[in-house]
N, C-alpha and C. Protein backbone atom coordinates (compact mmCIF):
# COMPACT_ATOMS: atom_id res chain seq x y z
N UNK A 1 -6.31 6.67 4.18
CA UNK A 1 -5.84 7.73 3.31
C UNK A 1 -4.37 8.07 3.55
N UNK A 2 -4.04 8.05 5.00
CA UNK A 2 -2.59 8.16 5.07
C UNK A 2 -1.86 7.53 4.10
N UNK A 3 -1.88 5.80 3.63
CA UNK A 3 -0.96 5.18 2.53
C UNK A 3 -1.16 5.88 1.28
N UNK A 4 -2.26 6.78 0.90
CA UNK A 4 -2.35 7.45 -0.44
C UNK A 4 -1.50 8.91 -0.16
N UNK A 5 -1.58 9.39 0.78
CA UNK A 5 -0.57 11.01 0.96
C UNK A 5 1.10 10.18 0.99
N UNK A 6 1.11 9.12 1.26
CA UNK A 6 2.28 8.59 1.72
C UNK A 6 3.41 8.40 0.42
N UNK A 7 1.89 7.96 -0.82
CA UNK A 7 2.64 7.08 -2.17
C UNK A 7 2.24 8.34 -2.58
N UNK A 8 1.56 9.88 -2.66
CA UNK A 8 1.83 10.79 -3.25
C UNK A 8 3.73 11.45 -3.26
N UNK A 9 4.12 11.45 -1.77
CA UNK A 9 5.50 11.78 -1.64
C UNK A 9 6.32 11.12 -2.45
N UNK A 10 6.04 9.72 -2.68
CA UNK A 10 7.23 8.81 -3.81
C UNK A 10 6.81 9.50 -5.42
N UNK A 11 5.78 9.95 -5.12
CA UNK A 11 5.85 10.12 -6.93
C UNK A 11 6.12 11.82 -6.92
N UNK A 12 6.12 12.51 -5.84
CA UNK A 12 6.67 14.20 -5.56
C UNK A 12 8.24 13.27 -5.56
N UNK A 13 8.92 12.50 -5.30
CA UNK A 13 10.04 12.52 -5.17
C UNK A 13 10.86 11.96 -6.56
N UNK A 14 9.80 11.00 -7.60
CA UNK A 14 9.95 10.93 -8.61
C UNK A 14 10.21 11.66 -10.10
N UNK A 15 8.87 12.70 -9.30
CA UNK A 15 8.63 13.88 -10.99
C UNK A 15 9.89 15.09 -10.15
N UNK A 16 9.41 15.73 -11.57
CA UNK A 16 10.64 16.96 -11.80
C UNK A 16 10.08 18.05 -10.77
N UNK A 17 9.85 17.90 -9.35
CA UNK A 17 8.97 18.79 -8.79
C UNK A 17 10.22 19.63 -8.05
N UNK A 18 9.78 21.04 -8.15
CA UNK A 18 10.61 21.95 -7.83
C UNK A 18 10.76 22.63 -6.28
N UNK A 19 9.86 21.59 -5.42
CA UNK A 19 9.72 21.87 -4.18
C UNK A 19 10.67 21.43 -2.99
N UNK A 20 10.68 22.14 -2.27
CA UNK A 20 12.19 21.89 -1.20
C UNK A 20 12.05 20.87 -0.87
N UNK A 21 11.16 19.71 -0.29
CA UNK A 21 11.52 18.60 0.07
C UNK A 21 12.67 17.49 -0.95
N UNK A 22 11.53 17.33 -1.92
CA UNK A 22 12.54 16.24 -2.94
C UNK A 22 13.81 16.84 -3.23
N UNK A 23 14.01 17.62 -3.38
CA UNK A 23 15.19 18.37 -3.70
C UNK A 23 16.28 18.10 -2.17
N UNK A 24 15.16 18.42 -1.09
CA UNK A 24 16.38 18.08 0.12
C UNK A 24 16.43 16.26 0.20
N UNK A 25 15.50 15.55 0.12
CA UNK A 25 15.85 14.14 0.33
C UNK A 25 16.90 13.55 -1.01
N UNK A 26 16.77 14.22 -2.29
CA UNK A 26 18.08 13.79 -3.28
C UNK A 26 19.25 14.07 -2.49
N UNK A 27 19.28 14.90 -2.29
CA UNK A 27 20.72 15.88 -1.40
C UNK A 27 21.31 14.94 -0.07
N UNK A 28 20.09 14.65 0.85
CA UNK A 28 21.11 14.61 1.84
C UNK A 28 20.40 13.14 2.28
N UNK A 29 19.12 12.49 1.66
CA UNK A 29 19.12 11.38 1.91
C UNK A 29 19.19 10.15 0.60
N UNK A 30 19.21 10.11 -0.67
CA UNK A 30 19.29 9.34 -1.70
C UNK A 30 20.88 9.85 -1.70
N UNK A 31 21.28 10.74 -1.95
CA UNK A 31 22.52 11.02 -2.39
C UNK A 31 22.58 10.79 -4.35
N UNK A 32 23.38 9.75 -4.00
CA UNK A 32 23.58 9.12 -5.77
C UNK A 32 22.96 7.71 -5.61
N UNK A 33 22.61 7.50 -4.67
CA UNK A 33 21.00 6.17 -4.97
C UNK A 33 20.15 6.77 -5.47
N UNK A 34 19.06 5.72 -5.95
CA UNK A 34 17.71 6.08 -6.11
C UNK A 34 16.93 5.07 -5.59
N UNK A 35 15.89 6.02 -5.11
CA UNK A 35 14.44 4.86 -4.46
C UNK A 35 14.54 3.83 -3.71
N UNK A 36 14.21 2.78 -4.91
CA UNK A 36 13.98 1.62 -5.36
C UNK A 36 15.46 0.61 -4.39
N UNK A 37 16.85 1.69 -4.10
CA UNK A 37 17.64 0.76 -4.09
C UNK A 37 18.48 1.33 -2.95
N UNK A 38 17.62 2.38 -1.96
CA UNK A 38 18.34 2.81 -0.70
C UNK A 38 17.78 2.12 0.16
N UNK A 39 19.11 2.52 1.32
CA UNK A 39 18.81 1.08 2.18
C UNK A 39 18.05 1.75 3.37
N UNK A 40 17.20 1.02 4.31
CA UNK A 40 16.62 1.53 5.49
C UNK A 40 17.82 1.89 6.17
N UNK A 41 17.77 3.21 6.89
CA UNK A 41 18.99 3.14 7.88
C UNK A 41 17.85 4.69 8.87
N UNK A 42 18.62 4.48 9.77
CA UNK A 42 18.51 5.33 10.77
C UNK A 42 18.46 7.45 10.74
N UNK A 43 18.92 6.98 9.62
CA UNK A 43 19.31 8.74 8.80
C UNK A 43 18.43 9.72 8.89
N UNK A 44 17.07 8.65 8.01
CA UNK A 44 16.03 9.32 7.62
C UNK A 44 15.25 9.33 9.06
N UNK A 45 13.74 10.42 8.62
CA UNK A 45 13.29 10.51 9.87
C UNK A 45 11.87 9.52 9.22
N UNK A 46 11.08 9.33 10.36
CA UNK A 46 10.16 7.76 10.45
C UNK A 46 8.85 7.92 9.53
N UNK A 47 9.38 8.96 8.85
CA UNK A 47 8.44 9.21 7.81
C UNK A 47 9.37 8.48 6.42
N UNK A 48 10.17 8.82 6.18
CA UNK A 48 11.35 8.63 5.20
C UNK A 48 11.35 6.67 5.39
N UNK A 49 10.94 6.15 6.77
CA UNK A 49 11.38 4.68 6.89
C UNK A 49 10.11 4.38 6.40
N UNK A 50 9.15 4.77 6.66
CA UNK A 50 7.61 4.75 6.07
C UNK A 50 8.08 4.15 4.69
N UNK A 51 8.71 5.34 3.69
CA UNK A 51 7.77 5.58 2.40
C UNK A 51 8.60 4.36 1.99
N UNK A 52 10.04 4.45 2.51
CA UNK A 52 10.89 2.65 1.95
C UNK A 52 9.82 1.38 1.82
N UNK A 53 9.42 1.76 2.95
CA UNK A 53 8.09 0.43 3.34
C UNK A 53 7.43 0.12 2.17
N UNK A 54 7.27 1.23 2.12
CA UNK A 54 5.78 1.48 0.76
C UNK A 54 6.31 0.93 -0.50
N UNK A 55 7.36 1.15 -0.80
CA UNK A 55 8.19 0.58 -2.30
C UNK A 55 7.73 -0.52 -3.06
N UNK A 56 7.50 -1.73 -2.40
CA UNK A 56 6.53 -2.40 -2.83
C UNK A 56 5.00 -2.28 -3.69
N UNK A 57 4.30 -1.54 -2.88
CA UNK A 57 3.01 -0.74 -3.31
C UNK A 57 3.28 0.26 -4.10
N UNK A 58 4.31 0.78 -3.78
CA UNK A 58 4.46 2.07 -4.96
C UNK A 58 5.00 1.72 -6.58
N UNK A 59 5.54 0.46 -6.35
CA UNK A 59 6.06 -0.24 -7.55
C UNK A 59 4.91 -0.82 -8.44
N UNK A 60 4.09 -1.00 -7.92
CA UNK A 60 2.35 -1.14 -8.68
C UNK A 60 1.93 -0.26 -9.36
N UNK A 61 2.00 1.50 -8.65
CA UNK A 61 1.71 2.12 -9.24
C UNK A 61 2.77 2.88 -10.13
N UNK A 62 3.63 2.97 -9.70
CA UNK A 62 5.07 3.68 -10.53
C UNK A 62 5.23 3.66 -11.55
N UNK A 63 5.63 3.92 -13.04
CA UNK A 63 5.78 3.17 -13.99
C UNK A 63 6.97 4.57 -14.73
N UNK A 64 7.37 3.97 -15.41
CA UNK A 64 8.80 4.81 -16.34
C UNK A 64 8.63 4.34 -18.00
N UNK A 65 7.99 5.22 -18.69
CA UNK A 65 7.88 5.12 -20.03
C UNK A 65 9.33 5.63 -20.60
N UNK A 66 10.06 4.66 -21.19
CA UNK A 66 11.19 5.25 -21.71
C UNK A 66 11.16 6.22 -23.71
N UNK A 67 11.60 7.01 -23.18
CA UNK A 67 11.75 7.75 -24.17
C UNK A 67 13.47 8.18 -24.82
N UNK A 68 13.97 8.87 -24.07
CA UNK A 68 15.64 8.90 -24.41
C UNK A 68 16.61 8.26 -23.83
N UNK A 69 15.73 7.81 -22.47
CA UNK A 69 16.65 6.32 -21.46
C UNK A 69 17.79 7.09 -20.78
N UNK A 70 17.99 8.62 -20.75
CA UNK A 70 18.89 9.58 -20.16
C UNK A 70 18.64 9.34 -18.93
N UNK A 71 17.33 9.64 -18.02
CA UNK A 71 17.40 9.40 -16.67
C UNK A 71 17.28 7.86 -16.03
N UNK A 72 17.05 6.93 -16.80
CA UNK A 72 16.34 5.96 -16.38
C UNK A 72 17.51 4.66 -16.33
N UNK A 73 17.47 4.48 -14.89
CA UNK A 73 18.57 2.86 -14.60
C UNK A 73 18.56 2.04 -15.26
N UNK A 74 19.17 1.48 -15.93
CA UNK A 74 18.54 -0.01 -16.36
C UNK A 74 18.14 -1.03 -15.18
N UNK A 75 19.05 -0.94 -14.20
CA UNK A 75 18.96 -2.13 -13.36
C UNK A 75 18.43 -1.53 -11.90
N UNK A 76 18.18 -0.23 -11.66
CA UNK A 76 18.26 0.17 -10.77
C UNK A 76 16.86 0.94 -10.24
N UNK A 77 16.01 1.25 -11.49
CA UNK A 77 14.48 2.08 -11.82
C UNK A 77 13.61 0.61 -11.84
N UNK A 78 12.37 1.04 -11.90
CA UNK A 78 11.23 0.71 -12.57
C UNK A 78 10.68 0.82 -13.53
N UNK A 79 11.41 0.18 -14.76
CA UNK A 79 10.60 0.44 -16.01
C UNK A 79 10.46 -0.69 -16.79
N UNK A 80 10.46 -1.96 -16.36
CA UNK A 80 9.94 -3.22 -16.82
C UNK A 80 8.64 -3.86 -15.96
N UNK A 81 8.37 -4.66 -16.82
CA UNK A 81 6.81 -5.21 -16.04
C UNK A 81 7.97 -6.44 -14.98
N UNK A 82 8.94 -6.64 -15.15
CA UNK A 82 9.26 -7.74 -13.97
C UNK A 82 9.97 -6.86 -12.72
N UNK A 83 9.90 -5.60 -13.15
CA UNK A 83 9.98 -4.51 -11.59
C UNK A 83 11.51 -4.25 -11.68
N UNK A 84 11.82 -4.85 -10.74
CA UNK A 84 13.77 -4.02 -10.11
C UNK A 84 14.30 -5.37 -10.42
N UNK A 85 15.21 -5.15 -11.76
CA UNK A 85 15.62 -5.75 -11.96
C UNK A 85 17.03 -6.42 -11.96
N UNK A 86 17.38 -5.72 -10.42
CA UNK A 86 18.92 -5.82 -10.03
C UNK A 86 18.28 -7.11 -9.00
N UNK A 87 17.01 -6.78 -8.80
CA UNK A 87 16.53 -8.04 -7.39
C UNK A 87 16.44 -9.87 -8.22
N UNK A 88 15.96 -9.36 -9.38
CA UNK A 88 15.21 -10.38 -10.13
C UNK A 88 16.94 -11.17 -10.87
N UNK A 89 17.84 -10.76 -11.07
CA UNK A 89 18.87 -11.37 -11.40
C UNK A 89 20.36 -10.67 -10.57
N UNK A 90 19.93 -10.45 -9.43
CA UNK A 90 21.08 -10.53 -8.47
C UNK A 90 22.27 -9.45 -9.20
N UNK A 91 23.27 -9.36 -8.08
CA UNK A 91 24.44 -8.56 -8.60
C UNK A 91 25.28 -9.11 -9.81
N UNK A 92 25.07 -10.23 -10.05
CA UNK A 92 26.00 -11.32 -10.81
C UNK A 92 25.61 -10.67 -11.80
N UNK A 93 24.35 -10.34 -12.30
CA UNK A 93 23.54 -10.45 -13.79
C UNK A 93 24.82 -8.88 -14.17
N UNK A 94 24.86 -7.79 -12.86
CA UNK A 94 25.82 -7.23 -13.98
C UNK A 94 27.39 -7.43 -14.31
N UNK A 95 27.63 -8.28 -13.76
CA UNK A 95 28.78 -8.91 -14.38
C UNK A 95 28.86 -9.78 -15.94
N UNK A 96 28.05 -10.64 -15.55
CA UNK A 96 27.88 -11.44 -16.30
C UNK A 96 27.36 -10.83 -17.61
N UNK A 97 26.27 -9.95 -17.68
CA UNK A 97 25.82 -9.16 -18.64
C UNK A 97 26.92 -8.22 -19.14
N UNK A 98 27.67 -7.63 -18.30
CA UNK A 98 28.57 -6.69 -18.80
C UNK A 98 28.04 -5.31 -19.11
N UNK A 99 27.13 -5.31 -17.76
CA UNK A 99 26.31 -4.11 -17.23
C UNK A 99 26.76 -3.62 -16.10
N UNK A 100 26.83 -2.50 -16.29
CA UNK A 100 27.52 -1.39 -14.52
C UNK A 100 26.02 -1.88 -13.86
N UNK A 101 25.95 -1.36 -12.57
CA UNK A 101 24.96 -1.05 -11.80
C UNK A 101 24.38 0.37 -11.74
N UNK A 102 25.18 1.28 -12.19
CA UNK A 102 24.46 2.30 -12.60
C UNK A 102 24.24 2.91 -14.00
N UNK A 103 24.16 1.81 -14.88
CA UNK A 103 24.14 2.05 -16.23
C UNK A 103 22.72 2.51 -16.90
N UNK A 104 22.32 3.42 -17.59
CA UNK A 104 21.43 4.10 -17.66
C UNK A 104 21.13 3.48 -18.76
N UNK A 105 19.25 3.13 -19.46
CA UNK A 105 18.67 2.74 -20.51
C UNK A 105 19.41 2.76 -21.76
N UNK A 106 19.70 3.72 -22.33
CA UNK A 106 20.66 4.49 -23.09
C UNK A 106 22.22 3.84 -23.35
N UNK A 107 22.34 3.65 -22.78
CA UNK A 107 23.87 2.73 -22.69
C UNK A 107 23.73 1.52 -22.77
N UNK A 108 22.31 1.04 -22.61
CA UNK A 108 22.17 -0.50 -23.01
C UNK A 108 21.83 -1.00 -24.32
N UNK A 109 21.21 0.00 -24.63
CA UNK A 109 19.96 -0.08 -26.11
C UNK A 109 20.51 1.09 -27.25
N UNK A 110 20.51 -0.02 -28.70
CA UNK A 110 20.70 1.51 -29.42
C UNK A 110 20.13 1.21 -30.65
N UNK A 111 18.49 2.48 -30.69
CA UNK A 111 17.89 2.19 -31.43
C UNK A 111 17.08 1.00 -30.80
N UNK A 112 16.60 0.26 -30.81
CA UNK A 112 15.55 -0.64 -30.65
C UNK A 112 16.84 -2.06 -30.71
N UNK A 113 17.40 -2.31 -30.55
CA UNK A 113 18.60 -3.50 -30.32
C UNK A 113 19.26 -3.43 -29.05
N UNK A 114 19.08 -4.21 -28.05
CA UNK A 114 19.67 -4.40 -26.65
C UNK A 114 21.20 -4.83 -27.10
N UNK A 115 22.17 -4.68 -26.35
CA UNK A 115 23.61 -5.04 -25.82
C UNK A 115 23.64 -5.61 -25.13
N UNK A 116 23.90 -7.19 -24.96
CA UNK A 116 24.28 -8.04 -23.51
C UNK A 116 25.40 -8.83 -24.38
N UNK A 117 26.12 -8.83 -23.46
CA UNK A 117 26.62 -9.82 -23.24
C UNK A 117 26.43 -11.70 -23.11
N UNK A 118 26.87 -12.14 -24.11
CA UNK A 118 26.12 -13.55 -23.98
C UNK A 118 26.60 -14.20 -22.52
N UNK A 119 25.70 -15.03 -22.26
CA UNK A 119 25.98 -16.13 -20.99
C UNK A 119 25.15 -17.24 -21.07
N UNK A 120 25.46 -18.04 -20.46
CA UNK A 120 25.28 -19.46 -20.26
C UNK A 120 24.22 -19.85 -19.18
N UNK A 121 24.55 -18.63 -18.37
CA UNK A 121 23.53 -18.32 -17.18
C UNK A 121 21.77 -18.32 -17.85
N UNK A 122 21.32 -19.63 -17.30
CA UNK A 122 19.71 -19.93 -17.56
C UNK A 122 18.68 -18.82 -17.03
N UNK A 123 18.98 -18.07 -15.86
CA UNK A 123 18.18 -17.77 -15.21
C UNK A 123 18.16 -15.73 -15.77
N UNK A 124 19.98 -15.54 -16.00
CA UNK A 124 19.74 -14.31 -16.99
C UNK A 124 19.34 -14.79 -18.66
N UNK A 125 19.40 -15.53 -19.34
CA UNK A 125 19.17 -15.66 -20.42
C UNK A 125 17.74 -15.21 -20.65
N UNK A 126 17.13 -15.96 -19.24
CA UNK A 126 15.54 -15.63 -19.52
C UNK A 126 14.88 -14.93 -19.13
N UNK A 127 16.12 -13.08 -18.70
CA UNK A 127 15.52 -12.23 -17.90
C UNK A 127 16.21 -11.45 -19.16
N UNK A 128 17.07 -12.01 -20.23
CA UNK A 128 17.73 -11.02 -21.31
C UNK A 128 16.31 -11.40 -22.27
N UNK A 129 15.70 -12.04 -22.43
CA UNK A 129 14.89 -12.95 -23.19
C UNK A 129 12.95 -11.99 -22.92
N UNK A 130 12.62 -11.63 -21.55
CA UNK A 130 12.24 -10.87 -21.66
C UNK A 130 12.45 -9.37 -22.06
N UNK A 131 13.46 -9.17 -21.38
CA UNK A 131 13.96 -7.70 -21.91
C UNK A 131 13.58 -7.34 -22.77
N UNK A 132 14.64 -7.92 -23.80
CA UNK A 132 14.52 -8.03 -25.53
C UNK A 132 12.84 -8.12 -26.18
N UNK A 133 12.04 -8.68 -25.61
CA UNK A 133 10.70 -8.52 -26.04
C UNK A 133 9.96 -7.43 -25.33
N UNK A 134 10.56 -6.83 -24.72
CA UNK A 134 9.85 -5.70 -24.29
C UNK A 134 9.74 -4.55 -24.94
N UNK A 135 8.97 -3.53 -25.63
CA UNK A 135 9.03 -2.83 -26.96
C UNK A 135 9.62 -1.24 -25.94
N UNK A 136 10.85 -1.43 -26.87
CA UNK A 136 11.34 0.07 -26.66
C UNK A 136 12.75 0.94 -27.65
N UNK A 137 12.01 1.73 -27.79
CA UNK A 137 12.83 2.38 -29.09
C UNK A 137 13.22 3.93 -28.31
N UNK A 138 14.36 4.64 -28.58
CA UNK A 138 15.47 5.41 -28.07
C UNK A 138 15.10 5.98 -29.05
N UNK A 139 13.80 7.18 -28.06
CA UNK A 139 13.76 9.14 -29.32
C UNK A 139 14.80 10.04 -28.27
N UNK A 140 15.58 10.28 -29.37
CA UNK A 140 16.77 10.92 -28.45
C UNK A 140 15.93 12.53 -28.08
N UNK A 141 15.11 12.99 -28.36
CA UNK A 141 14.63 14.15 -28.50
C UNK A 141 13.42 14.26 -27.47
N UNK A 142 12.54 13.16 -27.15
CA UNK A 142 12.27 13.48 -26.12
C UNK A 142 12.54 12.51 -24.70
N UNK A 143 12.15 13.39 -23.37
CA UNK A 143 12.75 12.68 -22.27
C UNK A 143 11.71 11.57 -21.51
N UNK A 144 12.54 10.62 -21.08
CA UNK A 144 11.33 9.96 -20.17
C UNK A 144 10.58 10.44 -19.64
N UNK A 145 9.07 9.44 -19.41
CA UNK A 145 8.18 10.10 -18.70
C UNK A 145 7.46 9.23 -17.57
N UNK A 146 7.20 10.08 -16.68
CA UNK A 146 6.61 9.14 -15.22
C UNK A 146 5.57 9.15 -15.54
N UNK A 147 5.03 7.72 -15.17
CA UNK A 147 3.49 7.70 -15.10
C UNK A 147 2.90 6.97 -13.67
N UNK A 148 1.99 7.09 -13.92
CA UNK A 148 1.14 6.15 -12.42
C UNK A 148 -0.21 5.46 -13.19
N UNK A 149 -0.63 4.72 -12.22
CA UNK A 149 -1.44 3.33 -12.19
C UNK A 149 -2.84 4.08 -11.92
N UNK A 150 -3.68 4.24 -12.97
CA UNK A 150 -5.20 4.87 -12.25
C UNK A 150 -6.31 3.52 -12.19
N UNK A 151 -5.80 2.70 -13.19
CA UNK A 151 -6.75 1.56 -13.32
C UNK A 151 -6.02 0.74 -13.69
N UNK A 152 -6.60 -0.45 -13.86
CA UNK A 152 -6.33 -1.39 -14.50
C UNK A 152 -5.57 -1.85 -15.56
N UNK A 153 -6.10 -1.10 -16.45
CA UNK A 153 -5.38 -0.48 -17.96
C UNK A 153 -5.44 1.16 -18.25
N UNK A 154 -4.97 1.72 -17.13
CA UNK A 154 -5.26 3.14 -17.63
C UNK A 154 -3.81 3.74 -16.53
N UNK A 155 -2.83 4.09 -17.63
CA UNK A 155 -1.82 4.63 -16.84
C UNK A 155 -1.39 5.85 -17.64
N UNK A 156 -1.19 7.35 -16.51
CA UNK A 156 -1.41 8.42 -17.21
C UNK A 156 -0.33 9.19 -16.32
N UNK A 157 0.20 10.43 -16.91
CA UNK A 157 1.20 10.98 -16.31
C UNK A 157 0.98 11.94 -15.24
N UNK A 158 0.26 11.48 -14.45
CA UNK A 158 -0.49 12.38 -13.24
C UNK A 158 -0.78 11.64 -12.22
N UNK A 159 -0.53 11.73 -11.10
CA UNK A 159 -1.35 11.20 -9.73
C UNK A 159 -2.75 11.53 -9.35
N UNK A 160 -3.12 10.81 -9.22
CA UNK A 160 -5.10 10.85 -8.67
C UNK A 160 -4.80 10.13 -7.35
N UNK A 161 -5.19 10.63 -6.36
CA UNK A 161 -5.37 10.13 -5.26
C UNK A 161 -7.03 9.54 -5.32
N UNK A 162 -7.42 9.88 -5.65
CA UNK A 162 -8.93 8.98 -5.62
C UNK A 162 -8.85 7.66 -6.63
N UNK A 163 -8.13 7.91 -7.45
CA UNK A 163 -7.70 6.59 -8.19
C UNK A 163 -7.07 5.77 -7.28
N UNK A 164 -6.03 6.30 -6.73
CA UNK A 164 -5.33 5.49 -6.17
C UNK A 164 -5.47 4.83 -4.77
N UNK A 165 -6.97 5.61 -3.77
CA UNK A 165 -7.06 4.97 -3.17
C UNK A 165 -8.37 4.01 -3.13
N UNK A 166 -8.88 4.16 -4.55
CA UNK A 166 -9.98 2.90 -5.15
C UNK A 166 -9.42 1.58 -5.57
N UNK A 167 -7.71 1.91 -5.85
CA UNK A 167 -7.00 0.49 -6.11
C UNK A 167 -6.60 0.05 -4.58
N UNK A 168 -6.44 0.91 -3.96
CA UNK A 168 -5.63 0.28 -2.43
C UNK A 168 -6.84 -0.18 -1.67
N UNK A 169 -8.13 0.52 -1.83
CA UNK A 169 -8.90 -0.30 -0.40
C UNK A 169 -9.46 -0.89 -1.03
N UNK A 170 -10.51 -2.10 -0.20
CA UNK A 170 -11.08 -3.27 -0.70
C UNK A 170 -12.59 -2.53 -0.63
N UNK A 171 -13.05 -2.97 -1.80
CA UNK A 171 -14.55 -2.44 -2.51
C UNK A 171 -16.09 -2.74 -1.14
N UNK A 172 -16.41 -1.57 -0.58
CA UNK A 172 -17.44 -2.57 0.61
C UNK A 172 -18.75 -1.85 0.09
N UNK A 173 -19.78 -2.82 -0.02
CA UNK A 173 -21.07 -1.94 -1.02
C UNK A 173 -21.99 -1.22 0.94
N UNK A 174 -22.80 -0.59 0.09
CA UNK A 174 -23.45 0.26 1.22
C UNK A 174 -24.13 -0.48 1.95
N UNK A 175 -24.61 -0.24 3.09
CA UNK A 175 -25.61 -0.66 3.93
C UNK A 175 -27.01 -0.39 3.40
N UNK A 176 -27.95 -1.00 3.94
CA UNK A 176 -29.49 -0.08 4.02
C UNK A 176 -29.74 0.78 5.25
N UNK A 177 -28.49 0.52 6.51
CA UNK A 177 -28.60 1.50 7.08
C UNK A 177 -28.02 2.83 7.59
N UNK A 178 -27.29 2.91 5.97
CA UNK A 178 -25.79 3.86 6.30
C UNK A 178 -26.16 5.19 6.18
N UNK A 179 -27.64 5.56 5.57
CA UNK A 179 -28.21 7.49 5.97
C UNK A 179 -28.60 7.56 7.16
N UNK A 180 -28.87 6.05 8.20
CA UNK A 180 -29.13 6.85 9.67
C UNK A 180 -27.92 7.37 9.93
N UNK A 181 -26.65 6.19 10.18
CA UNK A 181 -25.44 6.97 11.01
C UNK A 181 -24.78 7.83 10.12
N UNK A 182 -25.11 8.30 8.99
CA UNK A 182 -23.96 9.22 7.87
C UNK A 182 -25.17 10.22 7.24
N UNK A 183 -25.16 11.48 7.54
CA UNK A 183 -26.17 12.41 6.79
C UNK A 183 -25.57 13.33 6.98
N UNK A 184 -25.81 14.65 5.90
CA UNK A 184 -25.13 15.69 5.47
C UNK A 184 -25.18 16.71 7.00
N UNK A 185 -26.21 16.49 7.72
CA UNK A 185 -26.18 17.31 9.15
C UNK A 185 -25.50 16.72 10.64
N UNK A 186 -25.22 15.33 10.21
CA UNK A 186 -24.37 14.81 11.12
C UNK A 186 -23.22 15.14 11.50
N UNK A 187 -23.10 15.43 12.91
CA UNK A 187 -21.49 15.77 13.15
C UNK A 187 -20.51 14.69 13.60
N UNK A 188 -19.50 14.37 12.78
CA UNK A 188 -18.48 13.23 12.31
C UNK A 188 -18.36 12.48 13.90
N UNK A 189 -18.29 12.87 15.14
CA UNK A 189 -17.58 12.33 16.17
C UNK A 189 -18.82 12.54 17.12
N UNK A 190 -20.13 12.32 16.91
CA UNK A 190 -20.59 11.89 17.52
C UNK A 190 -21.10 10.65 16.30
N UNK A 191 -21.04 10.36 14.98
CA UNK A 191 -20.94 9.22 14.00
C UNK A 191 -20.01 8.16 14.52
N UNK A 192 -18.51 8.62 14.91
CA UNK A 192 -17.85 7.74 14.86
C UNK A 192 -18.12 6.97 16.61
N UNK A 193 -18.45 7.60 17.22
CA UNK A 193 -19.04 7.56 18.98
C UNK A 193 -19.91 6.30 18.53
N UNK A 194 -21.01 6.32 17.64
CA UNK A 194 -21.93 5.55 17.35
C UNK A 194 -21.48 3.99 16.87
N UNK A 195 -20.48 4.38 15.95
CA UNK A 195 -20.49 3.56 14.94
C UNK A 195 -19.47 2.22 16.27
N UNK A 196 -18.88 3.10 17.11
CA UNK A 196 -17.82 2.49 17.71
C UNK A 196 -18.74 1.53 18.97
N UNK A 197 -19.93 2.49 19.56
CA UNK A 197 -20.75 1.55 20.59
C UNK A 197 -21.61 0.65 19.93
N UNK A 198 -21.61 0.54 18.40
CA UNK A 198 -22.60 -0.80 17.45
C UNK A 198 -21.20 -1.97 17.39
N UNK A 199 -20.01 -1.83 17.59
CA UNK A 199 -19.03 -2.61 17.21
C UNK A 199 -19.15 -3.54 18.59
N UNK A 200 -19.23 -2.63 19.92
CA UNK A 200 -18.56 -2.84 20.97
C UNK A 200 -20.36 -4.18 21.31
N UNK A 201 -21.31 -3.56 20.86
CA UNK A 201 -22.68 -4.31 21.06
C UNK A 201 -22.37 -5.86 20.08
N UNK A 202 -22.00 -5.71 18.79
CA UNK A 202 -21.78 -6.98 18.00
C UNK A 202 -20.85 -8.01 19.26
N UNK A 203 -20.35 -8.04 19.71
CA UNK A 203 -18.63 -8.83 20.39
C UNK A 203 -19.84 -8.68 21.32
């Protein structure tokens, strides 16, 4: 459960939450980075090196529905299915594209028509090539929205920790003998006492 309180903090640090932490880690540990693209350093405390860790896993569940493309990186967020897409075509792609690195959705797209820059480059052609088929149209009126991963095909603008930790652990069906050691009058630590001298008997 710890990795589910862990990927709750990335998405408290994502939404518009008005609570002193995210507000102090924009401030004095993202600065003018985001997420996805600060570096491990010594700054943060070993909770903060944690959740970097997690970025990976949290990029599964993360997701950025673009709506006015005001907050959202192009190269720098999560809002394509091929993830961070400063990793997937290197620093070059914003040269070559004739994209900043901190150029926001909005400045790329206008109306449903992308802006690149042509190139010759095979490997951006076919990362401009997805892009471009990716469906997204610029409502200047309303703002992006965060979502998360509850299933499979079910992504909604809310965190479920029980969703989310039915995608993270691996599915184990019951025992026939799991009401001896687990019943509503059992007390947890003489369960886990048990469960630990049946491990130590298997070996």
């Amino acid at each position: 459960m710890a990795k589910v309180f862990a990927l709750k903090l990335i998405w408290r640090l994502h939404s518009k939450s008005d609570s002193l932490w995210p507000i102090w880690v924009h401030k004095y540990l993202l600065k003018n980075e985001v997420f996805w693209d600060a570096r491990d350093s010594v700054t943060g405390s070993w909770v903060w090196r944690k959740l970097l860790k997690l970025r990976p896993v949290a990029n599964f569940f993360l997701k950025l529905a673009i709506k006015n493309g005001e907050s959202v990186k192009f190269w720098l967020d999560i809002w394509h299915p091929m993830g961070h897409l400063i990793d997937v075509s290197g620093e070059i792609g914003t040269q070559k594209l004739g994209i900043c690195r901190n150029a926001r959705v909005c400045d790329v797209v206008v109306g449903t028509e992308w802006r690149f820059r042509s190139t010759r480059d095979r490997t951006l052609q076919a990362i401009v090539s997805q892009v471009r088929s990716f469906p997204v149209t610029i409502t200047p009126d309303e703002e992006d929205e965060l979502m998360w991963k509850h299933g499979q095909d079910d992504i909604r603008d809310s965190f479920s920790s029980n969703k989310t930790w039915s995608l993270i652990c691996d599915p184990i069906e019951n025992v026939a003998w799991h009401r001896v050691i687990w019943f509503q009058q059992g007390v947890p630590r003489f369960v886990f006492f048990c469960l630990a001298s049946n491990k130590r008997q298997a070996f």
